[in-house]
N, C-alpha and C. Protein backbone atom coordinates (compact mmCIF):
# COMPACT_ATOMS: atom_id res chain seq x y z
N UNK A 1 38.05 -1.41 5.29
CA UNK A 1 37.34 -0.76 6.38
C UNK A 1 36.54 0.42 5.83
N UNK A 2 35.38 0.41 6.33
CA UNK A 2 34.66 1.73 5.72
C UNK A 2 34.52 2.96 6.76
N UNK A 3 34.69 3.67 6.29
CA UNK A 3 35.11 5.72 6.55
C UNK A 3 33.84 6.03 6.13
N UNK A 4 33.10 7.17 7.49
CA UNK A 4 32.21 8.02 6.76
C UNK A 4 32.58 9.60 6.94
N UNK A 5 32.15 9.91 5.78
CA UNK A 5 33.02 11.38 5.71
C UNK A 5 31.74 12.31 4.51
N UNK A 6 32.52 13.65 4.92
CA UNK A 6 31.55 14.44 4.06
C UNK A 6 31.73 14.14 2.67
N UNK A 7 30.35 14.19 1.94
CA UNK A 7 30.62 14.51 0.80
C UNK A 7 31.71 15.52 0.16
N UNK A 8 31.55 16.66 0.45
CA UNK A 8 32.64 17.85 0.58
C UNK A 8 33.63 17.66 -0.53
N UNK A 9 34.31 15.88 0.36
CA UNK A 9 35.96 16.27 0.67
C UNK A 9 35.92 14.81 -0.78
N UNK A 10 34.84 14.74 -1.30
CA UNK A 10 33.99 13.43 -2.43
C UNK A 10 33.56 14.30 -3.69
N UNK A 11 33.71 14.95 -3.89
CA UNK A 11 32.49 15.47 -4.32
C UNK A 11 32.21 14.77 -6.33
N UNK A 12 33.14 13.81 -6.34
CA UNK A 12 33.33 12.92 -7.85
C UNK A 12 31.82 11.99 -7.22
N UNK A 13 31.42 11.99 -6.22
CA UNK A 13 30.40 10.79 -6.22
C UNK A 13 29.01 11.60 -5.63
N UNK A 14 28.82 13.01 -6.23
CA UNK A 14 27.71 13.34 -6.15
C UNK A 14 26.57 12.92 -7.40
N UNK A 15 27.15 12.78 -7.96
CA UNK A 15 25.75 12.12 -9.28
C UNK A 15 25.66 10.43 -9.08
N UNK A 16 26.03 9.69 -8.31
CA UNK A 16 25.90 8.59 -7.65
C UNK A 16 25.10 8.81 -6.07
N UNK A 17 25.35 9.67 -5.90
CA UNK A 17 24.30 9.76 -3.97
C UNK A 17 23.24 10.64 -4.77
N UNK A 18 23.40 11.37 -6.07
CA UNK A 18 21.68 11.97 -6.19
C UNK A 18 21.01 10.83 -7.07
N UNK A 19 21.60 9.78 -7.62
CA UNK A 19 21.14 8.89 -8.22
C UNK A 19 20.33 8.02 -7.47
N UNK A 20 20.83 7.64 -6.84
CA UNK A 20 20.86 6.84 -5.68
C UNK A 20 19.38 7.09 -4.59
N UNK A 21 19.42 8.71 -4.15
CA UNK A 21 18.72 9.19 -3.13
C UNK A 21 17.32 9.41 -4.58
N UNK A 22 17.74 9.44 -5.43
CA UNK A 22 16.20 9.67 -6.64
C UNK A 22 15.59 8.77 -6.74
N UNK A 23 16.58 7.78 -6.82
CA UNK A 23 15.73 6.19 -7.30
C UNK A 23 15.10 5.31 -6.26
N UNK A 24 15.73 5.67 -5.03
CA UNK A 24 15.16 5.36 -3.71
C UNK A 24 13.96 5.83 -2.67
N UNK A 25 13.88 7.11 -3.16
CA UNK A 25 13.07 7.94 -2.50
C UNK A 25 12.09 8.78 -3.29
N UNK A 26 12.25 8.90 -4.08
CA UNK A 26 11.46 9.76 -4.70
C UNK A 26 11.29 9.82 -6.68
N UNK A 27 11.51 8.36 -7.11
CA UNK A 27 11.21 7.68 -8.52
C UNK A 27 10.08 8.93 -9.14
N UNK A 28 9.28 8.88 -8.77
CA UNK A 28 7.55 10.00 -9.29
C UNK A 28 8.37 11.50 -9.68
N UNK A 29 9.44 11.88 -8.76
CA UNK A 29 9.79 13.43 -9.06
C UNK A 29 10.99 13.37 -9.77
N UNK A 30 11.99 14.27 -9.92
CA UNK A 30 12.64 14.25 -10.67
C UNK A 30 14.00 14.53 -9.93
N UNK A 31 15.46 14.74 -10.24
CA UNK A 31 16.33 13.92 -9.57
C UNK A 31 17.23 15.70 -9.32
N UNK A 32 16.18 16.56 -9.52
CA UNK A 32 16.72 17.92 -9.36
C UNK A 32 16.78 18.03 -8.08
N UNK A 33 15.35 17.76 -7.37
CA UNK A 33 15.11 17.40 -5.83
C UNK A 33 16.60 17.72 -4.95
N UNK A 34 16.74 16.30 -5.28
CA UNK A 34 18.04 16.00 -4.61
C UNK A 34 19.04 16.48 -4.87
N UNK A 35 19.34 16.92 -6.30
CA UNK A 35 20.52 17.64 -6.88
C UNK A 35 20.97 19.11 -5.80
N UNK A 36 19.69 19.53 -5.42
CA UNK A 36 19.89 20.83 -4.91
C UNK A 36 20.21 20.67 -3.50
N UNK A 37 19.93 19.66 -2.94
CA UNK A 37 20.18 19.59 -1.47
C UNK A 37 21.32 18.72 -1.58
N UNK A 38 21.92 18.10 -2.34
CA UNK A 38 23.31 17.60 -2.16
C UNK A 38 23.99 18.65 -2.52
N UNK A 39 23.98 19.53 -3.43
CA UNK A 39 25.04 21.16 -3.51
C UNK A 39 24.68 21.64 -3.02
N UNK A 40 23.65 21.64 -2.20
CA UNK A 40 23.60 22.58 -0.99
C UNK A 40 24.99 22.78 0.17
N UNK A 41 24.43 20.94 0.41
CA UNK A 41 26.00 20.80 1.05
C UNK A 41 27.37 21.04 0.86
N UNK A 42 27.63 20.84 -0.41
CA UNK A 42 28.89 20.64 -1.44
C UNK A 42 29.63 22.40 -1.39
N UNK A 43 28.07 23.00 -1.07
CA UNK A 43 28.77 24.39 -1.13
C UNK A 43 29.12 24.98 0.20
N UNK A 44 28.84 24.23 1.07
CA UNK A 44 29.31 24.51 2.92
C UNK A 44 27.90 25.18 4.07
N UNK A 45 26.75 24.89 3.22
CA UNK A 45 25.94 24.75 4.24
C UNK A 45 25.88 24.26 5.69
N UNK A 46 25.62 24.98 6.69
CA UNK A 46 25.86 24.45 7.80
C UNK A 46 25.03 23.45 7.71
N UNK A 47 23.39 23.36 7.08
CA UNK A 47 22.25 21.92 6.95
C UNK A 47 21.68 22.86 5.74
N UNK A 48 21.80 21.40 4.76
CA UNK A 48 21.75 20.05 4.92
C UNK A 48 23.56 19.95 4.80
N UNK A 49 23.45 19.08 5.11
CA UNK A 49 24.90 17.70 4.75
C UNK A 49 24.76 16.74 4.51
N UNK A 50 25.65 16.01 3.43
CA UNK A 50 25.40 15.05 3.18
C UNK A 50 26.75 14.18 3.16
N UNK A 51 26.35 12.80 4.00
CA UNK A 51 27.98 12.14 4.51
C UNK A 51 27.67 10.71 3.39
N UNK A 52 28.54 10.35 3.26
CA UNK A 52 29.12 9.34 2.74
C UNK A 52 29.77 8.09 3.14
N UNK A 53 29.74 6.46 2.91
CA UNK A 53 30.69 5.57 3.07
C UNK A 53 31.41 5.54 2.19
N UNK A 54 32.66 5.18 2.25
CA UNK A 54 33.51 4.45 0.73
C UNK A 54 34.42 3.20 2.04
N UNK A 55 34.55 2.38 1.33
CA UNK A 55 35.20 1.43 1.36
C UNK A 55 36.44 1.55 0.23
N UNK A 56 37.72 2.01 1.20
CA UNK A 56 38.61 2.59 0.03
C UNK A 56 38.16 3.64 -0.99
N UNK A 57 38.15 2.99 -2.37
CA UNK A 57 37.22 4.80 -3.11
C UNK A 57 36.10 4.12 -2.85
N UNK A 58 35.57 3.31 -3.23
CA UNK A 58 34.24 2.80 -3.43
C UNK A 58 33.21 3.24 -2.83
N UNK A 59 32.07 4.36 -3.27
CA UNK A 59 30.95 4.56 -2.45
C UNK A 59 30.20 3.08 -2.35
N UNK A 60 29.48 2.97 -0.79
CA UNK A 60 29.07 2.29 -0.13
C UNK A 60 27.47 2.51 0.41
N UNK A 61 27.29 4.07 0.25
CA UNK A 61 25.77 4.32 1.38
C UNK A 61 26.64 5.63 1.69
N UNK A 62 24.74 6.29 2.15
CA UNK A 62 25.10 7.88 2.08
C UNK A 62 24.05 7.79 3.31
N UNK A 63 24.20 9.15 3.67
CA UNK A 63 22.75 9.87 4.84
C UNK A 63 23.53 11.19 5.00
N UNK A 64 21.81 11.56 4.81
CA UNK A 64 22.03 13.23 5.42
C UNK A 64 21.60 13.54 6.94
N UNK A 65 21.93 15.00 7.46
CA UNK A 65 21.56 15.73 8.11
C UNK A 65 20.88 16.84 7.77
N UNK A 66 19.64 16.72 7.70
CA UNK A 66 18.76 18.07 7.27
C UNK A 66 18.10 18.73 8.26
N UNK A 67 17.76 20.23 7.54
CA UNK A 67 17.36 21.44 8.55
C UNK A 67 15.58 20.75 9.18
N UNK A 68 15.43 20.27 7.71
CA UNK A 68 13.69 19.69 7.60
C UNK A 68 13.23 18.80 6.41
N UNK A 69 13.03 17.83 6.85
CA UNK A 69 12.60 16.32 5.86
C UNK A 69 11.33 16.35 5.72
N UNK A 70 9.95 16.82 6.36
CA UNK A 70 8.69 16.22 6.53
C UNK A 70 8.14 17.60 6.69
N UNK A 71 7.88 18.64 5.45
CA UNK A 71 6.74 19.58 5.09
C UNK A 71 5.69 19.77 6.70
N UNK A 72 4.94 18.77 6.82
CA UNK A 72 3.73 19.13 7.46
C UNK A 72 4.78 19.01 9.20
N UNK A 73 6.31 19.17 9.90
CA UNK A 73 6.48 18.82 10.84
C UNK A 73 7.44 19.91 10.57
N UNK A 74 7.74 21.04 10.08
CA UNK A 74 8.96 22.14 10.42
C UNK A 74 8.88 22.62 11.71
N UNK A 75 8.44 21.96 12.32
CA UNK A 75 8.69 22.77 14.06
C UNK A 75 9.69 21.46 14.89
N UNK A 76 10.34 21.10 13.86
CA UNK A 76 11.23 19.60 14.43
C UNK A 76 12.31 19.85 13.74
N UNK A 77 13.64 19.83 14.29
CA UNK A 77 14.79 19.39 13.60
C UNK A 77 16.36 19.43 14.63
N UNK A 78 16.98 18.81 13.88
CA UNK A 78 17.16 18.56 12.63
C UNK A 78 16.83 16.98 12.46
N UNK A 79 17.17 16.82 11.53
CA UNK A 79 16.50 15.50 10.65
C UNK A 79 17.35 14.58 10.15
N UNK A 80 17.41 13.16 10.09
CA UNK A 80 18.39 12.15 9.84
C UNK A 80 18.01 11.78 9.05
N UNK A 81 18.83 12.05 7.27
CA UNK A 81 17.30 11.71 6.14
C UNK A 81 18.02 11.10 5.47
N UNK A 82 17.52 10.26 4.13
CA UNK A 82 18.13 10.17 3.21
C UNK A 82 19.00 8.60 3.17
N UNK A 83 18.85 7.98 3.93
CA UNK A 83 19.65 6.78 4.87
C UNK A 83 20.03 5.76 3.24
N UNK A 84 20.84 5.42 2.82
CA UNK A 84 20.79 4.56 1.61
C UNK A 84 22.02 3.86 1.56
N UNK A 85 21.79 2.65 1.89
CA UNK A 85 22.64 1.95 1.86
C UNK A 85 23.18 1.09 0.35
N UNK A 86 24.16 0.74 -0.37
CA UNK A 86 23.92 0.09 -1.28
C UNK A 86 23.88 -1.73 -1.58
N UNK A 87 23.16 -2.19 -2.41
CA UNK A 87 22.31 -3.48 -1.82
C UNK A 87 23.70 -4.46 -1.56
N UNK A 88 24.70 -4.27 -2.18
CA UNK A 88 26.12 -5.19 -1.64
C UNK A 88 26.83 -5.01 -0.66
N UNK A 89 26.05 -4.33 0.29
CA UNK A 89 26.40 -3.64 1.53
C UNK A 89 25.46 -3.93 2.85
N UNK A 90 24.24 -4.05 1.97
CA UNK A 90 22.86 -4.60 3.00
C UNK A 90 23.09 -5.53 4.27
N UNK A 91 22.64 -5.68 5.59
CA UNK A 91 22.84 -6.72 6.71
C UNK A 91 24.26 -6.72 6.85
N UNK A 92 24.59 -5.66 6.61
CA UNK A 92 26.48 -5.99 7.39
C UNK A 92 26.73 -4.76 8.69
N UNK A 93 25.58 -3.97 8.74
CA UNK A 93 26.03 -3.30 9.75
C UNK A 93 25.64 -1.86 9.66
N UNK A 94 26.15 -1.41 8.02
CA UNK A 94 26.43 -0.11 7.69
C UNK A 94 25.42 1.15 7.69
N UNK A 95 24.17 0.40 7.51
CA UNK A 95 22.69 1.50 8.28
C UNK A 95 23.59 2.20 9.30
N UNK A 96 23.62 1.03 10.73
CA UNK A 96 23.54 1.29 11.76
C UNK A 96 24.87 2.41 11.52
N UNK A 97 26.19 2.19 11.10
CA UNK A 97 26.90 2.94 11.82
C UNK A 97 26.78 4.43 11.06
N UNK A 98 25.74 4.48 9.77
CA UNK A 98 25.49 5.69 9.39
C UNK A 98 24.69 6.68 10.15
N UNK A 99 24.03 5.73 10.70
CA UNK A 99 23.25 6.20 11.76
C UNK A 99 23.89 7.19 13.12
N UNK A 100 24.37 6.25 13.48
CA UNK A 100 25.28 6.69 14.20
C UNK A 100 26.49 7.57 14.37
N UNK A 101 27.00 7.64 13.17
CA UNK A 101 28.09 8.84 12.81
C UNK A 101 26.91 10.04 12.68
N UNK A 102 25.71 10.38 12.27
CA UNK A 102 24.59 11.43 12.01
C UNK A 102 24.39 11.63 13.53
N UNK A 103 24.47 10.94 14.52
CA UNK A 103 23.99 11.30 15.52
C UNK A 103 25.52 11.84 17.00
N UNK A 104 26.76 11.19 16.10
CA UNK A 104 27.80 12.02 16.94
C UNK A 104 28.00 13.44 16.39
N UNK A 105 27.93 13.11 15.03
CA UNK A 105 28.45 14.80 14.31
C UNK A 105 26.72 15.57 14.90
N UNK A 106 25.40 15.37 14.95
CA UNK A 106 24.43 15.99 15.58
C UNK A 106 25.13 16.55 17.05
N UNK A 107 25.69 15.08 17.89
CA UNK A 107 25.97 15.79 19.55
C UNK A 107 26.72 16.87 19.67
N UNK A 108 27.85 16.63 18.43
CA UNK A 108 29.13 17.86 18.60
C UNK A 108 28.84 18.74 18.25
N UNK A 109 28.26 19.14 17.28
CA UNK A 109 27.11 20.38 16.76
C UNK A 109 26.30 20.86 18.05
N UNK A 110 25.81 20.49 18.90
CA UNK A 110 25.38 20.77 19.86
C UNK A 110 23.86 20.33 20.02
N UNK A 111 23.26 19.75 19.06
CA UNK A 111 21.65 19.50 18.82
C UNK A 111 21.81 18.30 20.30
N UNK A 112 20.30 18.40 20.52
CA UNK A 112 20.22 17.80 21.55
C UNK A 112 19.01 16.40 20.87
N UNK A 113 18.31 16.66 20.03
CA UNK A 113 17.23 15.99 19.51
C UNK A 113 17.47 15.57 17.96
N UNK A 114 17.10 14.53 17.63
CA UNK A 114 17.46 14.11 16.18
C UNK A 114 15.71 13.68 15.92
N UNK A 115 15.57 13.87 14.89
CA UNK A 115 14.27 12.80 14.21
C UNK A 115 14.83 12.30 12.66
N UNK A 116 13.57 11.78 12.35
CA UNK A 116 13.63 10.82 10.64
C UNK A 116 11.69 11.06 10.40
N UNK A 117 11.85 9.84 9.74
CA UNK A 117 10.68 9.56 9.21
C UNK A 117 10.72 8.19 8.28
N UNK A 118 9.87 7.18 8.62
CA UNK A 118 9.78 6.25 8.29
C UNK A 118 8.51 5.74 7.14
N UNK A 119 8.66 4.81 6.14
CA UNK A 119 7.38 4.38 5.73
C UNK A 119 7.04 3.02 6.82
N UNK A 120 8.18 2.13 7.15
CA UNK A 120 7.98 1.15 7.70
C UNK A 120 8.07 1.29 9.15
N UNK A 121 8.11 -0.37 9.55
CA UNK A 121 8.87 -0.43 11.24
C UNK A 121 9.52 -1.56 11.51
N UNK A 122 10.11 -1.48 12.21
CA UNK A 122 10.74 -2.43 12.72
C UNK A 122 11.85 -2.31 12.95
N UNK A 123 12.52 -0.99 11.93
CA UNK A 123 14.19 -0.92 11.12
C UNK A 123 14.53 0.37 12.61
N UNK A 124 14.33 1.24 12.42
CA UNK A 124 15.06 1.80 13.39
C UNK A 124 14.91 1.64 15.03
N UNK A 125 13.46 1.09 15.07
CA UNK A 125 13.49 1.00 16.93
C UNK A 125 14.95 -0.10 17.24
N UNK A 126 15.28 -1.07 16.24
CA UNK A 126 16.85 -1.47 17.11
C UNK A 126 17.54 -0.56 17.45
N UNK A 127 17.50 0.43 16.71
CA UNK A 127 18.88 0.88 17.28
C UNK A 127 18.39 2.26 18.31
N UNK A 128 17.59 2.94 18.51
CA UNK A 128 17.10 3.06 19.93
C UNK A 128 16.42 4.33 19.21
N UNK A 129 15.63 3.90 18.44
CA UNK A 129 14.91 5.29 18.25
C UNK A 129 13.54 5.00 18.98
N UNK A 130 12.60 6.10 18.91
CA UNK A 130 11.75 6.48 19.15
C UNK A 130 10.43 6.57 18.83
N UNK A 131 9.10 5.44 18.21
CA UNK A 131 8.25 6.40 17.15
C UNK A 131 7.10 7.00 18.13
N UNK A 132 7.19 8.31 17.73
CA UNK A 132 6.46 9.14 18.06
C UNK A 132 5.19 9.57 17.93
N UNK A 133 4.64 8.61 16.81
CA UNK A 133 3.46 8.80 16.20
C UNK A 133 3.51 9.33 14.59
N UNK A 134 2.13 8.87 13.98
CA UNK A 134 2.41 9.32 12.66
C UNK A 134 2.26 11.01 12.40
N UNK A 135 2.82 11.04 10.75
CA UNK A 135 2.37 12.84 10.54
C UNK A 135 2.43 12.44 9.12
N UNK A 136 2.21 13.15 8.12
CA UNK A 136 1.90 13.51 6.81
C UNK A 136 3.09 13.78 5.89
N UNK A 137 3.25 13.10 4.62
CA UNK A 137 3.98 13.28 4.13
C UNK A 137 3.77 13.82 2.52
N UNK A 138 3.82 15.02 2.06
CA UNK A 138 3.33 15.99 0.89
C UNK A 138 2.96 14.46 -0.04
N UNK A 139 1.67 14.65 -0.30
CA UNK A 139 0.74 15.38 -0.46
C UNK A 139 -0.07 14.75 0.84
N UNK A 140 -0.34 13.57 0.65
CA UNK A 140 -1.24 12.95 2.00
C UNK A 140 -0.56 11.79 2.27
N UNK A 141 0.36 11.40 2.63
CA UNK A 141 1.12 9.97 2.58
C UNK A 141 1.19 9.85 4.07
N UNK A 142 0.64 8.53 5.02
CA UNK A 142 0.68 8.83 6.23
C UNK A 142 2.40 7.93 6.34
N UNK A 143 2.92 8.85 7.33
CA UNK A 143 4.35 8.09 7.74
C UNK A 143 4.65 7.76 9.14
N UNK A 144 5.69 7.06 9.49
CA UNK A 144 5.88 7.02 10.27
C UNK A 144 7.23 7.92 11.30
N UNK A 145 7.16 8.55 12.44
CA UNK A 145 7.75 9.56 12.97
C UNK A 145 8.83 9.42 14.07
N UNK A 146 9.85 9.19 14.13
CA UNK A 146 10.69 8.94 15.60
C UNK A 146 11.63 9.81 15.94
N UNK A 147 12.00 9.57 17.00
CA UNK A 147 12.79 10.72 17.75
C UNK A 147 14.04 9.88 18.25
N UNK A 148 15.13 10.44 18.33
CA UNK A 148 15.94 10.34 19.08
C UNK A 148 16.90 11.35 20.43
N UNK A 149 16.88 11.43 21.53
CA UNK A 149 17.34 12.24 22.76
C UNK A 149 19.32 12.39 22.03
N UNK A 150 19.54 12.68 21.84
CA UNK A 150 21.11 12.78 21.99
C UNK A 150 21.64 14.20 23.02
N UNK A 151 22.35 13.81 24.13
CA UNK A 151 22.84 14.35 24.73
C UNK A 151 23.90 14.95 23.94
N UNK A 152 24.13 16.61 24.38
CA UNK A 152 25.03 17.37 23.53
C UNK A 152 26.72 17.18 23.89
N UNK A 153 27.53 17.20 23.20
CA UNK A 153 28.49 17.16 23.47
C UNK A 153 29.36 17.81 24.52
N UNK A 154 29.80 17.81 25.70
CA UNK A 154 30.11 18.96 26.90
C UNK A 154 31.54 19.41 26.53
């Protein structure tokens, strides 16, 4: 059964989620990027965070919660970033429920609004997002933008 949980309480599989989030997202830069926003977390940042699957020990797929993902959009947050599933894990589900654990720990936190940012489509409107229209991604990369409503936790 797979558990998602903070990195935190992991922290042996942080050079595997910055590996991971480098080679996936951002190959052109260098893997410091990410280094700093996964110890960001590691050191008890309220945002970013960064959660984790394991299947038993086994990391499985990671996603964060960030303050701000998309440079040209800081008047939005927080942010559902980082989504990486690993490929022996692909079509079984585990996007979605990463997804979804980012958006209960968002309600109980009290946020009322979630976004991301997409290159593609198709992948998150299942599960009930939002696109909002495009915006810019450093340097000129046009992306794609969605929202999600989450009601806060009472």
């Amino acid at each position: 059964m797979v558990t998602v949980v903070n990195l935190h309480l992991y922290p042996q599989h942080r050079e595997q989620v910055i590996d991971w989030l480098w080679q996936a997202f951002d190959a052109d830069n260098t893997p410091e990027f990410f280094a700093s926003v996964v110890d960001s977390s590691l050191r008890g940042a309220d945002l970013p965070l960064t959660f984790i699957a394991l299947d038993g020990d086994q990391l499985v797929g990671t996603v964060g919660l960030w303050r701000c993902d998309l440079i040209s959009r800081q008047d939005l947050s927080p942010w559902l970033a980082a989504l990486y599933v690993d490929e022996g894990w692909r079509s079984r589900g585990l996007g979605q429920k990463l997804q979804h654990f980012v958006a209960e720990y968002s309600r109980s936190a009290g946020f009322e609004q979630l976004y991301l940012w997409s290159t593609f489509s198709g992948y998150y409107e299942r599960f009930g997002w939002d696109y909002i229209g495009n915006a810019l991604d450093y340097p000129n990369k046009s992306v794609r933008l969605y929202h999600q409503h989450i009601a806060p936790a009472r």
